[in-house]
Protein backbone atom coordinates (compact mmCIF):
# COMPACT_ATOMS: atom_id res chain seq x y z
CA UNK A 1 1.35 -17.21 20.66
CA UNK A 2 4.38 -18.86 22.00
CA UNK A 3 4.93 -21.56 19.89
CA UNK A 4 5.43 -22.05 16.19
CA UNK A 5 2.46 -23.93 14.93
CA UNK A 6 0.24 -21.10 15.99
CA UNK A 7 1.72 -18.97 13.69
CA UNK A 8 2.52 -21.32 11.33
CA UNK A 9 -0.01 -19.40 8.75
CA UNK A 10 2.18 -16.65 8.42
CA UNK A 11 4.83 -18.07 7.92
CA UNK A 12 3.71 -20.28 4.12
CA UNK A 13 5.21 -19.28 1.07
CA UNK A 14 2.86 -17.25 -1.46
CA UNK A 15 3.12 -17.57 -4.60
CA UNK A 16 1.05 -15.32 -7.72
CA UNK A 17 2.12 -16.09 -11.21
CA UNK A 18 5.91 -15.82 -11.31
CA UNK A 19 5.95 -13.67 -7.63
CA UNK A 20 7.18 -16.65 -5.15
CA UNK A 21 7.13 -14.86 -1.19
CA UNK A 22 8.50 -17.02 1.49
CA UNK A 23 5.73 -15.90 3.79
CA UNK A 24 2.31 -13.67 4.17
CA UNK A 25 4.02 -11.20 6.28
CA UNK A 26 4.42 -7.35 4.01
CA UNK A 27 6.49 -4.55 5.33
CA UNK A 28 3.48 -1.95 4.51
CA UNK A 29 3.95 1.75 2.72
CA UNK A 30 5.14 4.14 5.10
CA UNK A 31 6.19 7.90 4.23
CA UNK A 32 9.74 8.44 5.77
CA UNK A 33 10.50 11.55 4.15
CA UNK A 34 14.46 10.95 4.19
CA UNK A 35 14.98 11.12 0.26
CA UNK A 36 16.37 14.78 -0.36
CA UNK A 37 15.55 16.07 -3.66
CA UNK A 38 13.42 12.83 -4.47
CA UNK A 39 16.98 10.79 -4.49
CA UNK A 40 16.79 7.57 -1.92
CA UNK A 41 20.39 7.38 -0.40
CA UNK A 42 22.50 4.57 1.75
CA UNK A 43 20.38 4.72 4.55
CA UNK A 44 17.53 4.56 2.96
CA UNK A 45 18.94 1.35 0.64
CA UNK A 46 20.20 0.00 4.54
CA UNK A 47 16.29 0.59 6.28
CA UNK A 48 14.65 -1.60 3.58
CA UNK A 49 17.43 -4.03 3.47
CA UNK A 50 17.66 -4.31 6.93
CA UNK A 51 13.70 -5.56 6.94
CA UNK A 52 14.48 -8.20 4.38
CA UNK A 53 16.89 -9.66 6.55
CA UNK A 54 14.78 -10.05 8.66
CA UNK A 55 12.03 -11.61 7.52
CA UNK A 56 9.67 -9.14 5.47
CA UNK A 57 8.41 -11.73 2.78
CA UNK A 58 8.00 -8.39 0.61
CA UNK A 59 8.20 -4.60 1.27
CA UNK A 60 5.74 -1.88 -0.15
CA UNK A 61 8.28 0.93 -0.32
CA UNK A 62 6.65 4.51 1.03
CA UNK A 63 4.87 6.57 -1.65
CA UNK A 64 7.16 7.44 -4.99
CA UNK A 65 6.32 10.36 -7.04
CA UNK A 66 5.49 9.96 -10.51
CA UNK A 67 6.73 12.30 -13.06
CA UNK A 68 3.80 15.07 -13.29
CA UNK A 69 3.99 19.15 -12.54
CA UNK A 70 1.67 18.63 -9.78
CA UNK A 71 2.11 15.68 -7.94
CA UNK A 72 2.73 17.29 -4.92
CA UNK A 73 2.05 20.68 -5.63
CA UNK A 74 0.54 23.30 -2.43
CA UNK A 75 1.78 20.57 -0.01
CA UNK A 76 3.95 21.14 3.05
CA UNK A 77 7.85 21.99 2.26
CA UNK A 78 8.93 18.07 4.15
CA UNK A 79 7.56 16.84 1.27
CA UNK A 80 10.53 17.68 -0.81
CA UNK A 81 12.13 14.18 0.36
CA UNK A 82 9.65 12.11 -0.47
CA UNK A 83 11.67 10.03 -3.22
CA UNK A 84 10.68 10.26 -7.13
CA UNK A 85 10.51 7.48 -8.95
CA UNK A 86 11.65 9.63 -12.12
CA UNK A 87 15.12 11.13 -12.85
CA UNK A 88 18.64 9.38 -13.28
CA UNK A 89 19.85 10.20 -9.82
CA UNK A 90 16.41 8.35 -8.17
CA UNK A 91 16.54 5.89 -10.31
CA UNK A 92 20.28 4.77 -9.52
CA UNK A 93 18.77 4.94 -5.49
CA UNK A 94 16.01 2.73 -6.04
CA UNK A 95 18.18 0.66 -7.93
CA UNK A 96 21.05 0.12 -4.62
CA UNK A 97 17.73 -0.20 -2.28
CA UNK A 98 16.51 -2.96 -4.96
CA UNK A 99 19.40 -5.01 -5.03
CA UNK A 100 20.16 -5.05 -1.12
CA UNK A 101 16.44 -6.47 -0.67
CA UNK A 102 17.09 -8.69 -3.32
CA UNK A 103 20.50 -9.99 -1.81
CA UNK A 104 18.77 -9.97 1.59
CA UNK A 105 16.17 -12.83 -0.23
CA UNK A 106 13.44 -10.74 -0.01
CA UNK A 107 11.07 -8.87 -2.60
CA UNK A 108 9.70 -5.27 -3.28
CA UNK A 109 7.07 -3.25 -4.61
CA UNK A 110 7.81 0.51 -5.80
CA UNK A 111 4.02 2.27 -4.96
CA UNK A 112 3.42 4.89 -7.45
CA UNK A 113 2.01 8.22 -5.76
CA UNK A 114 0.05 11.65 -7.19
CA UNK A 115 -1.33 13.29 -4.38
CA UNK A 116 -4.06 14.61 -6.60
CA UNK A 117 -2.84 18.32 -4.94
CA UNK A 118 -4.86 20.42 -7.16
CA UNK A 119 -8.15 19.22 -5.16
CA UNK A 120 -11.01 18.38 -7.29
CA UNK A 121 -10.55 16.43 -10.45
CA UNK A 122 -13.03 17.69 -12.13
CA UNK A 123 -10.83 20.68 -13.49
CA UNK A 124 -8.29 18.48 -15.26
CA UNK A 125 -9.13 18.79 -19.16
CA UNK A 126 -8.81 15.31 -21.34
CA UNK A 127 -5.24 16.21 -22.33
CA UNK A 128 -4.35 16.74 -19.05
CA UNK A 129 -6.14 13.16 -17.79
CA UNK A 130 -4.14 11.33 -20.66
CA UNK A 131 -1.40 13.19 -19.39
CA UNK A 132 -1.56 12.18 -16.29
CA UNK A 133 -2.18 8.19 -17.46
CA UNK A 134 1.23 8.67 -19.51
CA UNK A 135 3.14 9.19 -16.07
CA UNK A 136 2.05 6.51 -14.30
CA UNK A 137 3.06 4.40 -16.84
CA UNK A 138 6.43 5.54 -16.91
CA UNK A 139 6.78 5.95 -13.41
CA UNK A 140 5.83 1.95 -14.16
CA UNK A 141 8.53 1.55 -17.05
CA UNK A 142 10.95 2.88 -14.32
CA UNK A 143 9.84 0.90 -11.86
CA UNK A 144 10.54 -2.16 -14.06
CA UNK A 145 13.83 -1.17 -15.41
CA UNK A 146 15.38 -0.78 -11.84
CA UNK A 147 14.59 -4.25 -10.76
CA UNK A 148 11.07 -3.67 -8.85
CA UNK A 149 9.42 -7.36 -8.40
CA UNK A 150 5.93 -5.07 -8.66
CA UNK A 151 4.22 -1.95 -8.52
CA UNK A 152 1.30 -0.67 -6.36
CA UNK A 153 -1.18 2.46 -7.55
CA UNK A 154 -1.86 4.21 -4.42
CA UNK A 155 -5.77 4.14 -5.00
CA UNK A 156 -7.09 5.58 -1.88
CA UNK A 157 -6.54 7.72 1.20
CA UNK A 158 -8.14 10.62 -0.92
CA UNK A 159 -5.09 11.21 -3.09
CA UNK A 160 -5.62 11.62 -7.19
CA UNK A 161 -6.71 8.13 -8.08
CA UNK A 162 -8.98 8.10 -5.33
CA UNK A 163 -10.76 11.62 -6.23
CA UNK A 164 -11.74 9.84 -9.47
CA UNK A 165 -13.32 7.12 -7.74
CA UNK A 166 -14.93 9.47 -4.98
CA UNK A 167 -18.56 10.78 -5.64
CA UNK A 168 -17.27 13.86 -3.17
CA UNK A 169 -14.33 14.74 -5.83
CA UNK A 170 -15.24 13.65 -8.95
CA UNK A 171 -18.76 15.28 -10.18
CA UNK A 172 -17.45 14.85 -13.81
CA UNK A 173 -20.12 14.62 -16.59
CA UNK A 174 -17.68 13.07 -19.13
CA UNK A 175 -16.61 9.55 -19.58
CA UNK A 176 -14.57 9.95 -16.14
CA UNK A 177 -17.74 11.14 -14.07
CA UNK A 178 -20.54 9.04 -13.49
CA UNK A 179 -21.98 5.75 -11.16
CA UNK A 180 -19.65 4.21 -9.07
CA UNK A 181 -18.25 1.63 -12.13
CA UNK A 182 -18.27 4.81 -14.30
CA UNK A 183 -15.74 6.45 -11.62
CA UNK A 184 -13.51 3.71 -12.56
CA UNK A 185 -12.36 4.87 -15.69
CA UNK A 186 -9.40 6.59 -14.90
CA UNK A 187 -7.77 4.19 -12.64
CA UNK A 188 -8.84 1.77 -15.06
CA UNK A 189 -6.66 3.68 -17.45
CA UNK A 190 -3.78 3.72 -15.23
CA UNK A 191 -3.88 0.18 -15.15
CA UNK A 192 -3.85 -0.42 -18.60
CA UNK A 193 -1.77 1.90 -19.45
CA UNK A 194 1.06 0.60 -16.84
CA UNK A 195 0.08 -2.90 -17.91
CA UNK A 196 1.01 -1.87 -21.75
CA UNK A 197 4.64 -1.07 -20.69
CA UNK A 198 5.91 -4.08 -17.70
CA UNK A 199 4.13 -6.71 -19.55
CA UNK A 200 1.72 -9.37 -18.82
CA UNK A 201 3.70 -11.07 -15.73
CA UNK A 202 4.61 -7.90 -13.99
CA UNK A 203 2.54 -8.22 -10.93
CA UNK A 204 0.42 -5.11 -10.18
CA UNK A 205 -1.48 -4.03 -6.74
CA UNK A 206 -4.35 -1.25 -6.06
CA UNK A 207 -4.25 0.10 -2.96
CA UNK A 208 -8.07 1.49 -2.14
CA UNK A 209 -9.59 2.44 0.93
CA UNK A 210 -12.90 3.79 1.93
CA UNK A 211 -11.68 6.65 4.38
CA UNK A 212 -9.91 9.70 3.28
CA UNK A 213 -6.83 11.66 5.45
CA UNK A 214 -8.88 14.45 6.66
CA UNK A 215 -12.49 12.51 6.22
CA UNK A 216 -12.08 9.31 8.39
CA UNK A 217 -15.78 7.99 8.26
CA UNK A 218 -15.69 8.49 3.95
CA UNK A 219 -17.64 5.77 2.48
CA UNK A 220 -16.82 4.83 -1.52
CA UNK A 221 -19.43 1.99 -1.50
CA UNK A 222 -21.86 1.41 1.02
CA UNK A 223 -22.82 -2.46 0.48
CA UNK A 224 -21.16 -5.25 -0.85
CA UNK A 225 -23.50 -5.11 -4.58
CA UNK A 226 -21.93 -1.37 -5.02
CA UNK A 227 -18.62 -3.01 -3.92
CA UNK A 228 -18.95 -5.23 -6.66
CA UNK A 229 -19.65 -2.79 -9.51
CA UNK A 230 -16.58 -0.95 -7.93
CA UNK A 231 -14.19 -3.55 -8.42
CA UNK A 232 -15.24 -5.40 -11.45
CA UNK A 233 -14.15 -2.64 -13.94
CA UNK A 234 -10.66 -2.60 -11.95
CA UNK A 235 -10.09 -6.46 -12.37
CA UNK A 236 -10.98 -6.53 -15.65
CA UNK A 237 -8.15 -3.58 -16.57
CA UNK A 238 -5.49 -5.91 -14.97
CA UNK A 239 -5.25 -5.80 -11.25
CA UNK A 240 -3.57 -8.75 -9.90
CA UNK A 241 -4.20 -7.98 -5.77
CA UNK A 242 -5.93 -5.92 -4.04
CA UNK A 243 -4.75 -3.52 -0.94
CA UNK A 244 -7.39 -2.78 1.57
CA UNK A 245 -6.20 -0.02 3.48
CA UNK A 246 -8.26 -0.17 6.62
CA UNK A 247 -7.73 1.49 10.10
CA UNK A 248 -8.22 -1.83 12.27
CA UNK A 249 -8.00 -4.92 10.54
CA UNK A 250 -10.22 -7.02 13.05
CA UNK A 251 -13.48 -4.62 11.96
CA UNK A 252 -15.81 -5.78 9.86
CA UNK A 253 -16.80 -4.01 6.68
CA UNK A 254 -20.68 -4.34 6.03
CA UNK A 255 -23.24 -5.49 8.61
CA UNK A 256 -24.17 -8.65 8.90
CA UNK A 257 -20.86 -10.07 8.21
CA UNK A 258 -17.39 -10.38 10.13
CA UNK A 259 -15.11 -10.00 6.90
CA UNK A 260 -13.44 -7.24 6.95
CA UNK A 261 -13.01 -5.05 3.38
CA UNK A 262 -9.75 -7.35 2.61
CA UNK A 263 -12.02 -10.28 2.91
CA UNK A 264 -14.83 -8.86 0.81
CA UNK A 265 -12.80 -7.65 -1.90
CA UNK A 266 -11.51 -11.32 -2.40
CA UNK A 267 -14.92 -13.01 -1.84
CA UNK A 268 -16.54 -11.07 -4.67
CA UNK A 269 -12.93 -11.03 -6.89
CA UNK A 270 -11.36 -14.02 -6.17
CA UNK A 271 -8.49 -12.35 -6.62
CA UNK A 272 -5.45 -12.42 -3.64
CA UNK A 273 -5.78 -9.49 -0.91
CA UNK A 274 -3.34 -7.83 1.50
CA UNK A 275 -5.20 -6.68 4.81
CA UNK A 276 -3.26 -3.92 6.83
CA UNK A 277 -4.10 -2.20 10.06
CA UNK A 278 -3.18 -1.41 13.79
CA UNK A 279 -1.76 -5.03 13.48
CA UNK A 280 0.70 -5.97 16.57
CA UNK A 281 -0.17 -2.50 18.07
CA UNK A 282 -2.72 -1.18 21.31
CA UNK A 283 -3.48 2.05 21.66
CA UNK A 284 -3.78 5.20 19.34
CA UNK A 285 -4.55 4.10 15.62
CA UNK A 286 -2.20 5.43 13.07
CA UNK A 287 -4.32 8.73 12.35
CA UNK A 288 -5.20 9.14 16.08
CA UNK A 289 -1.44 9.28 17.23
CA UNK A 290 -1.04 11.95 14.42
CA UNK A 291 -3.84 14.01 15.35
CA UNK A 292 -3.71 13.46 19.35
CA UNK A 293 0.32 12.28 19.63
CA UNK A 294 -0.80 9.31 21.53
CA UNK A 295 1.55 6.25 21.29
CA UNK A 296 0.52 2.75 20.87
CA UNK A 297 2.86 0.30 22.39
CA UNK A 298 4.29 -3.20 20.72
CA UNK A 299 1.97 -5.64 22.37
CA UNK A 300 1.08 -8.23 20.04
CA UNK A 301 -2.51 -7.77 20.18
CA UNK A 302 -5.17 -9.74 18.24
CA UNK A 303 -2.84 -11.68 16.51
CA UNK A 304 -4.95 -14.97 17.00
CA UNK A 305 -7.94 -13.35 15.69
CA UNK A 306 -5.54 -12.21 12.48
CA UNK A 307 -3.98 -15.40 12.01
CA UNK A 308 -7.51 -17.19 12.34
CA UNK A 309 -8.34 -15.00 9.35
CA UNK A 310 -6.03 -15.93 7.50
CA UNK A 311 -5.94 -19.68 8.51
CA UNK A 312 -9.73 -19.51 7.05
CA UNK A 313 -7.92 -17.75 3.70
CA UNK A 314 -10.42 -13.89 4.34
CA UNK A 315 -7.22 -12.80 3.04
CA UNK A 316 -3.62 -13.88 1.67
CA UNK A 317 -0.88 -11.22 2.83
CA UNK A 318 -0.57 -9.07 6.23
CA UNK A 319 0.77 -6.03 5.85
CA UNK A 320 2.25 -4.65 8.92
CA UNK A 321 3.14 -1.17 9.61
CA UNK A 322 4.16 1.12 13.07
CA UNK A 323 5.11 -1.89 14.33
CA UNK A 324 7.99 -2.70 11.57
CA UNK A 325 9.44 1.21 11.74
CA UNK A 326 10.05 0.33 15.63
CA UNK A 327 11.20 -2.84 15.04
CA UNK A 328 13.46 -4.21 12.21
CA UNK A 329 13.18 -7.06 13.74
CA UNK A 330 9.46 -8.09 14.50
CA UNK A 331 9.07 -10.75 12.28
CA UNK A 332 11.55 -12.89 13.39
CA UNK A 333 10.09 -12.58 16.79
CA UNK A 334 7.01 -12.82 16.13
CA UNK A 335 7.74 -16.41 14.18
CA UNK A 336 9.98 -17.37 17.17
CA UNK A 337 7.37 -16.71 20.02
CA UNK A 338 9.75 -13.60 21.87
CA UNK A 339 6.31 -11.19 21.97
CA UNK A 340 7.72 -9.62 25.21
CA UNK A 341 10.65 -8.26 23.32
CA UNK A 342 9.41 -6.45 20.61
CA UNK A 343 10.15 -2.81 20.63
CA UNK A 344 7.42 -0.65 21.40
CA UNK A 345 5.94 2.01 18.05
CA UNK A 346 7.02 5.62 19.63
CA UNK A 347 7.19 9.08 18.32
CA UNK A 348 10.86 8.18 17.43
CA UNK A 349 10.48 5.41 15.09
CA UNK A 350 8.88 7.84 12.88
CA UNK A 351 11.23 10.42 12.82
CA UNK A 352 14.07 7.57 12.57
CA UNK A 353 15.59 5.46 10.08
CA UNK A 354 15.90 2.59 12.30
């Protein structure tokens, strides 16, 4: 890991339709909580910019709220600064963050967020589903009009789209209940529906995951046929990649097989994935340093297994978390071989707008 050519595969342009990255390496969604009243301010324009300088081929802002009455209804008071993605005042915020990661030469996503608070979606009535469908797509419209090279619909982590697709959630009898393809529908919907308003080369990511925040072992699909019939509805609505949010990247999804769920999803799809996960990091996972405070330091560990991966194209794009709130600058070092100085994830960097 000290010399360029053996991480040469990060560092190739990607390009998808009219999105051109200079490398594979994503800044992944984070929650900072540092927008008050939904508006992103100066330092929040400066942390994203300050990524693209250094190297982040494209950033996945944190979660945005869409404009519905209960997108984060009956959740903890913090979450009154996680930004909107709705309202003059946010929209003139995203718009300074856009333009200093655009100066900066880099790209960004807006991710479109509905925590799905009201629990189980089997109470929302048809009105309130279409509704719902009409927010994402502005939320989309917005996300367009302030200079956003993408979007990403957060599709997992048991938030609202990802009740839909859960059998646990969503025990609907209607056309939004059903099989696994049938569960679909609404996020199909969404897709459409935000489709409709940025047009056909607006690029558009799902974020899914199998595990939900307070149910770690969740399964949506248990082999790769019900995998499948899970994603086929979803490509034909209009996603153009996939986001497989997964806890350790180097794990492999279904037995018999070392691909992990990035790697199945493009198998099956042929369409371009992201894979995400503990990547540059020992110790605690993500969820296990929230629930037992255990830090994970900045060793760069597996990276040859990762880059192998991607070398034999299981995936397209890394998307690389804890590792970028500690250090602005990993990707530079991680391109120029100087593993023994990156900065260690701690307690701080999430607290901090480094």
């Amino acid at each position: 890991m000290n010399n360029f050519q053996s991480v040469e595969a990060l560092f190739k342009p990607f390009e998808m339709g009219n999105l051109k990255l200079s490398n594979r390496i994503l800044m992944a969604p984070m929650t900072r909580n540092a927008s008050p009243n939904g508006v992103p301010g100066e330092d929040v324009a400066a942390y994203y910019r300050r990524r693209a300088e250094n190297g982040v081929g494209l950033i996945v802002t944190e979660g945005t709220f869409i404009n519905h009455p209960d997108v984060a209804s009956e959740v903890p008071a913090w979450q009154e600064d996680v930004p909107h993605l709705y309202g003059e005042e946010a929209l003139n915020g995203w718009s300074k963050v856009v333009d200093g990661v655009h100066e900066a030469g880099g790209k960004i996503f807006s991710q479109l967020w509905h925590m799905g608070a009201r629990g189980h979606v089997n109470d929302y009535s048809k009105q309130e589903i279409l509704e719902l469908i009409e927010a994402f797509a502005q939320a989309a419209a917005n996300a367009k009009k302030v200079g956003f090279d993408g979007i990403e619909l957060l599709g997992g982590h048991g938030f609202l789209i990802d009740q839909f697709f859960w059998e646990k959630t969503n025990t609907r009898t209607d056309e939004y209940g059903g099989d696994i393809a049938k569960r679909t529908r609404f996020a199909s919907e969404v897709i459409k529906a935000c489709r409709r308003v940025v047009g056909p080369d607006f690029p558009i990511s799902l974020r899914i995951s199998q595990w939900k925040y307070d149910f770690y072992t969740a399964k949506l699909v248990e082999t790769p046929e019900e995998l499948k019939r899970f994603l086929t509805p979803l490509v034909d609505a209009g996603v153009d990649i996939f986001h497989a949010s997964i806890r350790r990247f180097w794990e492999p999804e279904f037995e018999g097989s070392e691909l992990n769920l990035s790697g199945w999803i493009k198998k099956l799809t042929g369409k371009p994935t992201i894979t995400v996960g503990s990547v540059s990091l020992d110790g605690a996972d993500f969820l296990d340093y929230f629930a037992t405070g255990e830090e994970a330091n900045g060793k760069a560990n597996k990276m040859s297994d990762l880059i192998e991966r991607l070398e034999n194209e299981e995936f397209d794009l890394i998307a690389v978390g804890r590792a970028l709130l500690a250090d602005p600058n990993w990707v530079n070092k991680i391109r120029e071989g100087r593993t023994e100085e990156l900065i260690p994830f701690t307690r701080k960097a999430i607290e901090t707008l480094y």
